[in-house]
PDB file of N, CA and C in Angstrom:
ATOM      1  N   UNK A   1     105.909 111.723 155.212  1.00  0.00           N
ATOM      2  CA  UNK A   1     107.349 111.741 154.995  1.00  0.00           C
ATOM      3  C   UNK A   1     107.665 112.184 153.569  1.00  0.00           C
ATOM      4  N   UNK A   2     106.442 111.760 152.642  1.00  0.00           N
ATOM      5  CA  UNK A   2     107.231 112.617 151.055  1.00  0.00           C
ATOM      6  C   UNK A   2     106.813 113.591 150.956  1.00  0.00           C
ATOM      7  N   UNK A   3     106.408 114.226 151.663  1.00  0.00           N
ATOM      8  CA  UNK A   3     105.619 115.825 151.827  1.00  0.00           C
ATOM      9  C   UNK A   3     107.194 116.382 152.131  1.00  0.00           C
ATOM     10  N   UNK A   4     107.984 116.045 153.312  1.00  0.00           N
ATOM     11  CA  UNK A   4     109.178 116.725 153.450  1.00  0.00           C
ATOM     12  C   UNK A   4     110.110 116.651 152.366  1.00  0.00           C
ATOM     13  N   UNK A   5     110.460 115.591 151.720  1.00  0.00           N
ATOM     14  CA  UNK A   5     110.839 115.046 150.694  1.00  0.00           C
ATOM     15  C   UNK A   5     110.938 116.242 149.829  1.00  0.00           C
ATOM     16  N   UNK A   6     109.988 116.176 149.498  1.00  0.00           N
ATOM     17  CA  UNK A   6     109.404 117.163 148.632  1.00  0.00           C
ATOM     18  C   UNK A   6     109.494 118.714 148.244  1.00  0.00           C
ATOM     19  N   UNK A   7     109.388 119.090 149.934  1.00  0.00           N
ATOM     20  CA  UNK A   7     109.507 120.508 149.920  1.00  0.00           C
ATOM     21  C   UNK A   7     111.187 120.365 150.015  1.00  0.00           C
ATOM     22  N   UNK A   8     111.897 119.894 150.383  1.00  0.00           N
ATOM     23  CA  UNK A   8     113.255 120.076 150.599  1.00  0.00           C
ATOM     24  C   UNK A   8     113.615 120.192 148.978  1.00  0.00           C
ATOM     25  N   UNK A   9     113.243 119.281 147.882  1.00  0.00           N
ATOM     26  CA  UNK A   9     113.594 119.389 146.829  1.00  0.00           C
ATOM     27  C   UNK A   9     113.323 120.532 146.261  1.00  0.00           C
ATOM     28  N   UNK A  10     112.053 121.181 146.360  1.00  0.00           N
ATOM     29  CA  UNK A  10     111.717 122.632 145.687  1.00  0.00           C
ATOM     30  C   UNK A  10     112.543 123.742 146.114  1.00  0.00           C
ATOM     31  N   UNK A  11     112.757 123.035 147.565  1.00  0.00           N
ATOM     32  CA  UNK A  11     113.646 124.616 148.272  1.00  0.00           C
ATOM     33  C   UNK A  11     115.182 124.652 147.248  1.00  0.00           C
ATOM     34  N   UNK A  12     115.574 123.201 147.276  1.00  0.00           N
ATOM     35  CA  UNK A  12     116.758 123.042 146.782  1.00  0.00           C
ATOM     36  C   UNK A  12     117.025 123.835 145.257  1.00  0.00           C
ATOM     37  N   UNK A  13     115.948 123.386 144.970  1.00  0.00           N
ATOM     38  CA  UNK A  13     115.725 123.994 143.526  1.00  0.00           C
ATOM     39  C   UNK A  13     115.536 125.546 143.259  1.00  0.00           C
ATOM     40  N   UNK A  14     115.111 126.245 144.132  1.00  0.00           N
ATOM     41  CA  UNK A  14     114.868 127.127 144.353  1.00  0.00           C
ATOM     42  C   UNK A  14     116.407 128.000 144.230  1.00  0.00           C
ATOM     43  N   UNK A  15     116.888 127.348 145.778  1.00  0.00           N
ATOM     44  CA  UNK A  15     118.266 127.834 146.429  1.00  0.00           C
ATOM     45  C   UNK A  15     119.684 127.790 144.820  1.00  0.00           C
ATOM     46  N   UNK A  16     118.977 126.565 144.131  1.00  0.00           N
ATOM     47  CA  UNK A  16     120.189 126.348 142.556  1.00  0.00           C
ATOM     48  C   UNK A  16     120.437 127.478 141.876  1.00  0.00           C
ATOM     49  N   UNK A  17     119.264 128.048 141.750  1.00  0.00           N
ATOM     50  CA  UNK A  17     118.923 129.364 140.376  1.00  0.00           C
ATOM     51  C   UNK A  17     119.905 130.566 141.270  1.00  0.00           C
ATOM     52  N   UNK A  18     120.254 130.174 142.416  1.00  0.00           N
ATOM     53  CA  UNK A  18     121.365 131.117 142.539  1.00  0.00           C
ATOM     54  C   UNK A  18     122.789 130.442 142.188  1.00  0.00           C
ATOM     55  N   UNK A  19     123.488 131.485 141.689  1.00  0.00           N
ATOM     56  CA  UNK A  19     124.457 130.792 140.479  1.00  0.00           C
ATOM     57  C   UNK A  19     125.789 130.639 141.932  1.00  0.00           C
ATOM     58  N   UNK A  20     125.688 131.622 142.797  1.00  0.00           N
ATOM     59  CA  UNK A  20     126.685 131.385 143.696  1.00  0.00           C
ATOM     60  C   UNK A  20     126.407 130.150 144.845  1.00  0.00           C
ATOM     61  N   UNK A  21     124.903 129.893 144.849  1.00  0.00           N
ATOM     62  CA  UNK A  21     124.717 128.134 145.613  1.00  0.00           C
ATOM     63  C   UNK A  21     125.009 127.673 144.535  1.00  0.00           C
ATOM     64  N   UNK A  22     124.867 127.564 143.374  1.00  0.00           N
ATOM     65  CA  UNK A  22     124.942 126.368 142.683  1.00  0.00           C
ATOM     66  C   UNK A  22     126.212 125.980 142.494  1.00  0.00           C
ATOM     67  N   UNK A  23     127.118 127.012 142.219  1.00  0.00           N
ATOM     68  CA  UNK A  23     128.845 126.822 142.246  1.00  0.00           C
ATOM     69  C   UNK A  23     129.129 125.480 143.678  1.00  0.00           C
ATOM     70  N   UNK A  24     128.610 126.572 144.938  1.00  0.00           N
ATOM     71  CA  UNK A  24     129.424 125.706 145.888  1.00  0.00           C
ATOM     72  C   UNK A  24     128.700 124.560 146.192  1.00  0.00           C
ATOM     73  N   UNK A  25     127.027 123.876 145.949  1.00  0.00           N
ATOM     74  CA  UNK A  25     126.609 122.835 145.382  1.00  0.00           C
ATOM     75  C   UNK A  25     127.761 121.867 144.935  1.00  0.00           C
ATOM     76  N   UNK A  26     128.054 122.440 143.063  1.00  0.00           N
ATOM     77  CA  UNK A  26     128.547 121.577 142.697  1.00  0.00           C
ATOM     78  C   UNK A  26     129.972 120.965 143.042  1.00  0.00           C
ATOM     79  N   UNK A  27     131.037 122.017 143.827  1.00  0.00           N
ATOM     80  CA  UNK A  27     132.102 121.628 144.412  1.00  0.00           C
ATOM     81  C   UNK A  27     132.121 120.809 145.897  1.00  0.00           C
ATOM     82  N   UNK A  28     131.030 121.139 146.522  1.00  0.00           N
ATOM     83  CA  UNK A  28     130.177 120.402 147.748  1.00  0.00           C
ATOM     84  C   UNK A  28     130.172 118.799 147.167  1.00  0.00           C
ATOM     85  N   UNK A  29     129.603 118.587 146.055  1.00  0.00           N
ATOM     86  CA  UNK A  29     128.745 117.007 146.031  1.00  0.00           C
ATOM     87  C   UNK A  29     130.065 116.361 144.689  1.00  0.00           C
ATOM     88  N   UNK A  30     130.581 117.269 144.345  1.00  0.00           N
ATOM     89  CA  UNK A  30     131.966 116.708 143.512  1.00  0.00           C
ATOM     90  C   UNK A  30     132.872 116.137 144.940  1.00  0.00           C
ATOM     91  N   UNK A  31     132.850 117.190 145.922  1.00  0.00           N
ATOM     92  CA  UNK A  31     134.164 116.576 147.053  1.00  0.00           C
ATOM     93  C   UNK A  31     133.336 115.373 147.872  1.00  0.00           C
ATOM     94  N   UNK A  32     131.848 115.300 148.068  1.00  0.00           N
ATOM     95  CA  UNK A  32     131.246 113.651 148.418  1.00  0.00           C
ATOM     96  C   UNK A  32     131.345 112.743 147.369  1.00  0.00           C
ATOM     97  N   UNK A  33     132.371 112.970 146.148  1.00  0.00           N
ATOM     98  CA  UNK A  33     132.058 111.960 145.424  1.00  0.00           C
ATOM     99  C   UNK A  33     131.854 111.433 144.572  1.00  0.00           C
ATOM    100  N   UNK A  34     130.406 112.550 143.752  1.00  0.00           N
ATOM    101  CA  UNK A  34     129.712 112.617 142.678  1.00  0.00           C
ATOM    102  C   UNK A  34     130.868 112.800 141.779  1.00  0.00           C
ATOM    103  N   UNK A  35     130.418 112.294 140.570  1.00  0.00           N
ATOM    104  CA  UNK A  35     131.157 112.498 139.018  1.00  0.00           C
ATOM    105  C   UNK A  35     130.920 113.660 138.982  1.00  0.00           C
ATOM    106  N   UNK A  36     131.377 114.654 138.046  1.00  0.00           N
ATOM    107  CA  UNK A  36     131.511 116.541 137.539  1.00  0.00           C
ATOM    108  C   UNK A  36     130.133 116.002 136.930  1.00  0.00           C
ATOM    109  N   UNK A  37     130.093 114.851 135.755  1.00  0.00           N
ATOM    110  CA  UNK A  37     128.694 114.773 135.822  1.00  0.00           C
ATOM    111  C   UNK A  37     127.180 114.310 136.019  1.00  0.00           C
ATOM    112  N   UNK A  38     127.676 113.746 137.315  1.00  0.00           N
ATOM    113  CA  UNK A  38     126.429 113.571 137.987  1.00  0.00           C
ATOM    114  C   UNK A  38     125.960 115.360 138.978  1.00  0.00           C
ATOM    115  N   UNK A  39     126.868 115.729 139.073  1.00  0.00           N
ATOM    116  CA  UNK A  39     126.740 116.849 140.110  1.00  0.00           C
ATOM    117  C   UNK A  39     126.196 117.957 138.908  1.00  0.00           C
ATOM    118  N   UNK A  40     126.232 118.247 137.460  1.00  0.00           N
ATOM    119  CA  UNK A  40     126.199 119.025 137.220  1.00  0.00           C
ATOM    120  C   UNK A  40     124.516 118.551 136.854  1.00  0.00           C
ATOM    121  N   UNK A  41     124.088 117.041 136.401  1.00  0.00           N
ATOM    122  CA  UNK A  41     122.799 116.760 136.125  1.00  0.00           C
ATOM    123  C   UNK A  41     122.055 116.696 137.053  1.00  0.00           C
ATOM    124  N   UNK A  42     122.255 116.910 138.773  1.00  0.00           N
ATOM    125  CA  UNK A  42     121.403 117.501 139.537  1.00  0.00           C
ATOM    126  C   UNK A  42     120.989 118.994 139.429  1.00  0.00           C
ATOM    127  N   UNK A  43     121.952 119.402 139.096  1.00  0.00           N
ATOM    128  CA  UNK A  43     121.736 121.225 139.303  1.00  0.00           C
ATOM    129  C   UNK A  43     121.127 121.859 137.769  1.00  0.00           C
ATOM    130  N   UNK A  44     121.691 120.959 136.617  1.00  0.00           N
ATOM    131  CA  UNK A  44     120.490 121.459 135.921  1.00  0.00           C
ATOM    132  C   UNK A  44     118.917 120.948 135.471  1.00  0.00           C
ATOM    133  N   UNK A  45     118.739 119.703 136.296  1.00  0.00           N
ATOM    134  CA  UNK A  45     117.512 119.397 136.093  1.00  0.00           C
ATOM    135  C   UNK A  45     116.995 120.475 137.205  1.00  0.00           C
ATOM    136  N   UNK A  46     117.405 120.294 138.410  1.00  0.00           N
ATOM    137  CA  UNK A  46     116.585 121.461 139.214  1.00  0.00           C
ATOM    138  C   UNK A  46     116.433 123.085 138.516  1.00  0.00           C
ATOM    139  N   UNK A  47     117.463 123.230 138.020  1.00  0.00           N
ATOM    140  CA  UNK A  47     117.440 124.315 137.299  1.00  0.00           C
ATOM    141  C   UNK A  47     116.145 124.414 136.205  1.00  0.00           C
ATOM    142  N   UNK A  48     116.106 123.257 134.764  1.00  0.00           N
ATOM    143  CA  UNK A  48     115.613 123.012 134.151  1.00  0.00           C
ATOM    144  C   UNK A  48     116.113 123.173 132.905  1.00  0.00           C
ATOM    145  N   UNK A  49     116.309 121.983 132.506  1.00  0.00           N
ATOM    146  CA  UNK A  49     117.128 121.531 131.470  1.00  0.00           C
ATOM    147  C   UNK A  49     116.847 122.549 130.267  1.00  0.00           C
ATOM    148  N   UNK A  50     115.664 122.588 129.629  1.00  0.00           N
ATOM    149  CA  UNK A  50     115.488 124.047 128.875  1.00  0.00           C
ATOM    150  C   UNK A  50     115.563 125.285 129.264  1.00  0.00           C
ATOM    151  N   UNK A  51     115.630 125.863 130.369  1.00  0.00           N
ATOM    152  CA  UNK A  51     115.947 126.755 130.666  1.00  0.00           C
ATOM    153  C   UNK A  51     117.305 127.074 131.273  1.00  0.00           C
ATOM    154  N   UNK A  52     118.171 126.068 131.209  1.00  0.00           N
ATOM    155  CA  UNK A  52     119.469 125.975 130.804  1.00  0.00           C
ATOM    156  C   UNK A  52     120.299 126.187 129.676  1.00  0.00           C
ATOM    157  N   UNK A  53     119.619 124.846 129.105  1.00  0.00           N
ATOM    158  CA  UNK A  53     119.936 124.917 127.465  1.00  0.00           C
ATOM    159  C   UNK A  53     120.427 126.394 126.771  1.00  0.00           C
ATOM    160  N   UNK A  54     119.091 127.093 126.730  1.00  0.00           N
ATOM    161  CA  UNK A  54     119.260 128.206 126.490  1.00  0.00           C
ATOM    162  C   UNK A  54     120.194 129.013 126.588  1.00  0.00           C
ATOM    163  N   UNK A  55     120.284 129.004 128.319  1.00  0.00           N
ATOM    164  CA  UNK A  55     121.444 129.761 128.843  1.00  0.00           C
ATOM    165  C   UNK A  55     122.785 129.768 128.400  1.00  0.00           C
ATOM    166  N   UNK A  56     122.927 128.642 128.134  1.00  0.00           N
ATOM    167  CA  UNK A  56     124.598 127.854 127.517  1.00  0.00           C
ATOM    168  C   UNK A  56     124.484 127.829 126.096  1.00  0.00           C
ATOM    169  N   UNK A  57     123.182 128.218 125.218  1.00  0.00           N
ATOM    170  CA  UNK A  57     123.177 128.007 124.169  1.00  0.00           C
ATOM    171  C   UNK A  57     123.410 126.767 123.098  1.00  0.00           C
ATOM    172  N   UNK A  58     122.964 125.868 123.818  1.00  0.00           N
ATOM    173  CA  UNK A  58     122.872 124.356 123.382  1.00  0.00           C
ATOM    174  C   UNK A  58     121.410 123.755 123.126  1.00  0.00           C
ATOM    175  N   UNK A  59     121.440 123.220 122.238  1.00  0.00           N
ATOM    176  CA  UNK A  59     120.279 122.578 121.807  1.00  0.00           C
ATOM    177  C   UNK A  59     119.946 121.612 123.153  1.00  0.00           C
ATOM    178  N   UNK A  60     118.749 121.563 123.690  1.00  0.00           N
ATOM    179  CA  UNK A  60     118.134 120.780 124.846  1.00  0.00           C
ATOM    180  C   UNK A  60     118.608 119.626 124.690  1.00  0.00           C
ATOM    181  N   UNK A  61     118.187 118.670 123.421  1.00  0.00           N
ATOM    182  CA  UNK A  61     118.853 117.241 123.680  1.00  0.00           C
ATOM    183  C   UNK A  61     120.332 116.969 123.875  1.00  0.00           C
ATOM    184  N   UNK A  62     121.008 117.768 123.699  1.00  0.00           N
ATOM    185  CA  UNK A  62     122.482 117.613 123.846  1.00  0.00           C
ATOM    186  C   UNK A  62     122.847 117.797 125.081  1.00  0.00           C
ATOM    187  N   UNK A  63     122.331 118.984 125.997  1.00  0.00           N
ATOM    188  CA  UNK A  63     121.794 118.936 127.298  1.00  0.00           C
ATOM    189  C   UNK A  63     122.020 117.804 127.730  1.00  0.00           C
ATOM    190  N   UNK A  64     120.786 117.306 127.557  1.00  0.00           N
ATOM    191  CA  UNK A  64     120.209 116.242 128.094  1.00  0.00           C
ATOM    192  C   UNK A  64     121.169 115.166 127.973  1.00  0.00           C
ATOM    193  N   UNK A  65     121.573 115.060 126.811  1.00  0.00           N
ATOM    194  CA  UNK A  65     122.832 113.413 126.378  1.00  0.00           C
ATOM    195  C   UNK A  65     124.246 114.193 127.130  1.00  0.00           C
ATOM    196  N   UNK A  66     124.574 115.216 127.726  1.00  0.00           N
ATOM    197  CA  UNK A  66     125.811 115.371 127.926  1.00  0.00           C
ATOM    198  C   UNK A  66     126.051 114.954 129.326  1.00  0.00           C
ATOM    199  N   UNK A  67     124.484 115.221 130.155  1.00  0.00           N
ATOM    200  CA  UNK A  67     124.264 115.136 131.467  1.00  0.00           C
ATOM    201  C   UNK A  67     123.589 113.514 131.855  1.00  0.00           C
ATOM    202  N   UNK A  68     123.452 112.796 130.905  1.00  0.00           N
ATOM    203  CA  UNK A  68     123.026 111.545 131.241  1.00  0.00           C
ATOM    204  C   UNK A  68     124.070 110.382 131.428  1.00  0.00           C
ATOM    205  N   UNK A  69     123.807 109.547 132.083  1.00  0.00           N
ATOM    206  CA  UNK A  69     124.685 108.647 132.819  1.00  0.00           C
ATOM    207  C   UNK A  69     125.794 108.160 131.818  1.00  0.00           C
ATOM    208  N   UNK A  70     125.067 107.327 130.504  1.00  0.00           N
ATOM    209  CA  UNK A  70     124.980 106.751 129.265  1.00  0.00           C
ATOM    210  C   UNK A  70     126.284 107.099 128.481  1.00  0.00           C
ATOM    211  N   UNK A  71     126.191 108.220 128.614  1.00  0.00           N
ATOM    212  CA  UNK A  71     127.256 108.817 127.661  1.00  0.00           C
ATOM    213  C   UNK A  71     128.132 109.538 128.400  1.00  0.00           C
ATOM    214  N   UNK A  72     129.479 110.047 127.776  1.00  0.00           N
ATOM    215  CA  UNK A  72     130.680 110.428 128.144  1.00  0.00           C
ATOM    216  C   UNK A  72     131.102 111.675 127.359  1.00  0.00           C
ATOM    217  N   UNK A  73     130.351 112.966 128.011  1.00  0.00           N
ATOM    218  CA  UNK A  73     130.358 114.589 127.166  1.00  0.00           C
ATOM    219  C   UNK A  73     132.233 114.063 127.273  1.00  0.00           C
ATOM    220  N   UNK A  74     132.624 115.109 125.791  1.00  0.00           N
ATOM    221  CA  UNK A  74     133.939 115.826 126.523  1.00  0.00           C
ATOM    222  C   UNK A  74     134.618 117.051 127.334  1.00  0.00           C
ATOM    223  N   UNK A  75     135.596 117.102 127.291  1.00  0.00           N
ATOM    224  CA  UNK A  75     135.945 118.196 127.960  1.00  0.00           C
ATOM    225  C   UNK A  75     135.851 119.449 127.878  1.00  0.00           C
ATOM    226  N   UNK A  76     135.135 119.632 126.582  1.00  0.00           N
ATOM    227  CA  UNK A  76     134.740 120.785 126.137  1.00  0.00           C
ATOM    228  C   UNK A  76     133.253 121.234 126.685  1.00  0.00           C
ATOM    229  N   UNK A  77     132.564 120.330 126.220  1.00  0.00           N
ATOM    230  CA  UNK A  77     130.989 120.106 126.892  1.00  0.00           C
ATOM    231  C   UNK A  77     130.806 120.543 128.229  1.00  0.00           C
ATOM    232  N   UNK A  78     131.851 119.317 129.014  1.00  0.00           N
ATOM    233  CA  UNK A  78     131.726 119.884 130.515  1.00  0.00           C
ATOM    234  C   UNK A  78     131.959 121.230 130.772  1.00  0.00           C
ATOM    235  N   UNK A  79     132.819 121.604 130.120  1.00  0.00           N
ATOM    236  CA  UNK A  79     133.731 123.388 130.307  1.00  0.00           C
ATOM    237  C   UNK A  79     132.178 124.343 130.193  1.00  0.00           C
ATOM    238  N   UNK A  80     131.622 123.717 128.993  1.00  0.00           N
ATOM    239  CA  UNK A  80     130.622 124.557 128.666  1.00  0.00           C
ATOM    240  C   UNK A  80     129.470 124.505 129.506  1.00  0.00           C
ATOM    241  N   UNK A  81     129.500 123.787 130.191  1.00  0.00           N
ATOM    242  CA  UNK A  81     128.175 123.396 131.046  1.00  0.00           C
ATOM    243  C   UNK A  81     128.569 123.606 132.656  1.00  0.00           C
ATOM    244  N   UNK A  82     129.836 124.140 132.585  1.00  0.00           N
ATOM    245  CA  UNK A  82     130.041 124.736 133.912  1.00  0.00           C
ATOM    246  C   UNK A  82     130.571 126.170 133.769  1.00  0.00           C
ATOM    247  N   UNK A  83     130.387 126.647 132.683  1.00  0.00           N
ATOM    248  CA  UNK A  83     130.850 127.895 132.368  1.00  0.00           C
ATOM    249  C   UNK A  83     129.846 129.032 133.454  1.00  0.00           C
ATOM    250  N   UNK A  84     128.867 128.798 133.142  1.00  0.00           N
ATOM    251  CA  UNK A  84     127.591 129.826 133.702  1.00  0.00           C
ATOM    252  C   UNK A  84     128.271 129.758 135.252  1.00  0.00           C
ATOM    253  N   UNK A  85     128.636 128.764 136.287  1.00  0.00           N
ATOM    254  CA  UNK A  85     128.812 128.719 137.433  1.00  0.00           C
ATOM    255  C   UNK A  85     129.989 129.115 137.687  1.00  0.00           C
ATOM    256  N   UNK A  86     131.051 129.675 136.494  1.00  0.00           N
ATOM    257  CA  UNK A  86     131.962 130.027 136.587  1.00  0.00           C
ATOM    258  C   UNK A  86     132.868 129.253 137.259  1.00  0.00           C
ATOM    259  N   UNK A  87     133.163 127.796 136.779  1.00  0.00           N
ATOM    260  CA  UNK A  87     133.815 126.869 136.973  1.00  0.00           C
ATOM    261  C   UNK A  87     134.255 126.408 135.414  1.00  0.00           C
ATOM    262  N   UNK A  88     135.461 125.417 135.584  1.00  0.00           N
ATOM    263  CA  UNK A  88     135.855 124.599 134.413  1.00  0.00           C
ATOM    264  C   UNK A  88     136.714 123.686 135.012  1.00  0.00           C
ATOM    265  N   UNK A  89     136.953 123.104 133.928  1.00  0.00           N
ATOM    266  CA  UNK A  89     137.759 121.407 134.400  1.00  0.00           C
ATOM    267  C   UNK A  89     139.116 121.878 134.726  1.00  0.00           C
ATOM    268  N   UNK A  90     140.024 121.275 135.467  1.00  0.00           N
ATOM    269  CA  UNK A  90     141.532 121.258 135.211  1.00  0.00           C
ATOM    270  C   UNK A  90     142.194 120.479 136.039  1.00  0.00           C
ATOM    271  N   UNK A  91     143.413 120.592 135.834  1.00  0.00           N
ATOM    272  CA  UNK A  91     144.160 119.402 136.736  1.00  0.00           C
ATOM    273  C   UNK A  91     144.810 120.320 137.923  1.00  0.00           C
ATOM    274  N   UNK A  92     145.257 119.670 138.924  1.00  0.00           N
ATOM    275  CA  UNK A  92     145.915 120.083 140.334  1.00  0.00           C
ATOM    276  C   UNK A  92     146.980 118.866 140.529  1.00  0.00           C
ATOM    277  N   UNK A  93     147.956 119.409 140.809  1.00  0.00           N
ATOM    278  CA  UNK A  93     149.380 118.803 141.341  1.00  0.00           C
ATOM    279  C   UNK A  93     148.893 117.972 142.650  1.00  0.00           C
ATOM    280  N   UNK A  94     148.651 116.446 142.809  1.00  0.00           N
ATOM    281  CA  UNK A  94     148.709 115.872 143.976  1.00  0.00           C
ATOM    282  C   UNK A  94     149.916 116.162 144.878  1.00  0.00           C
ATOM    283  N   UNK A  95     150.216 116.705 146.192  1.00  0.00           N
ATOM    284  CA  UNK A  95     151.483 116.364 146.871  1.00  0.00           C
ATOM    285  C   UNK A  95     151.820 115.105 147.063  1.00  0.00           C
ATOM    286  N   UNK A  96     153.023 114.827 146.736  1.00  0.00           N
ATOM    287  CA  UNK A  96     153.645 113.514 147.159  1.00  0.00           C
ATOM    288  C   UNK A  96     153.494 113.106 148.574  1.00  0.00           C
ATOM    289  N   UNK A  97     153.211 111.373 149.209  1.00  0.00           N
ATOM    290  CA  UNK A  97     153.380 111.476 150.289  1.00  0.00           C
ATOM    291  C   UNK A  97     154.864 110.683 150.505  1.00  0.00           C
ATOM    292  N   UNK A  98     155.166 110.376 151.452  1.00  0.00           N
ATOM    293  CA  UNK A  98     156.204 109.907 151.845  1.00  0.00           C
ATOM    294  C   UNK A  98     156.933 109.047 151.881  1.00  0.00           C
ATOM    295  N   UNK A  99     156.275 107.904 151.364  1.00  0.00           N
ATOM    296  CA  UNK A  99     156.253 106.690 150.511  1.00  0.00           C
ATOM    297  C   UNK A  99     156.239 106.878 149.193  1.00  0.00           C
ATOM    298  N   UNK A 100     155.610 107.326 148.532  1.00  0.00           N
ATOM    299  CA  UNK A 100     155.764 107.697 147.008  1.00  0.00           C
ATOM    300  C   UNK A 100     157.155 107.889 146.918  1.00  0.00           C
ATOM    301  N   UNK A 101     157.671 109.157 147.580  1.00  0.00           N
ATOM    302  CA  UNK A 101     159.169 110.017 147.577  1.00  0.00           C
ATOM    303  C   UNK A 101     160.333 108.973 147.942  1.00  0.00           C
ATOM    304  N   UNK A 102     160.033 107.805 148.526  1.00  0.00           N
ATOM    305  CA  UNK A 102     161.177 106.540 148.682  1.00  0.00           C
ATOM    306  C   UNK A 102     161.039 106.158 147.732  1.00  0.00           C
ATOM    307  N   UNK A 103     160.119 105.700 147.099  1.00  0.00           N
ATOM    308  CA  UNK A 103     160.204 104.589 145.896  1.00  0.00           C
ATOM    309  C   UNK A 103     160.660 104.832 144.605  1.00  0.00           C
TER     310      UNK A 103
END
């Protein structure tokens, strides 16, 4: 059973380094739920955190502290760490429901 485990993770990892799975990845496991950054510290550890780094031009440990549970990147950080997937943060207008609009 961790043999499947396993290979599913490499495939996954595999399938990340494409920047157009990894986009709909991270909007996939953001709409189950995940924090922007828990979803983004799956996709770049599979990716690989230094070979990220790079990419975004950030020193690895900052990487690493922006994407860890512990701490709270800002909004800039995140922007920057979803830049490559051609995503960024922003807000959206909830519609009112129908109850809201009485009260």
């Amino acid at each position: 059973m961790a043999r499947r485990s396993e290979d599913w993770n490499i495939d996954l990892a595999k399938r990340l380094g494409n920047r157009a799975f990894a986009r709909a990845f991270l909007l996939a496991a953001i709409d189950e739920g995940l924090t922007v950054q828990q979803a983004l510290a799956k996709v770049i550890r599979a990716i690989g955190i230094t070979e990220f780094a790079a990419q975004v031009g950030m020193p690895r440990p900052n990487v690493q502290r922006a994407i860890h549970s512990r701490h709270n990147p800002t909004q800039k950080t995140l922007n920057r760490l979803l830049a490559p997937f051609r995503l960024q943060l922003s807000l959206a207008l909830i519609a009112a429901s129908r109850r809201s609009r009485a009260a």
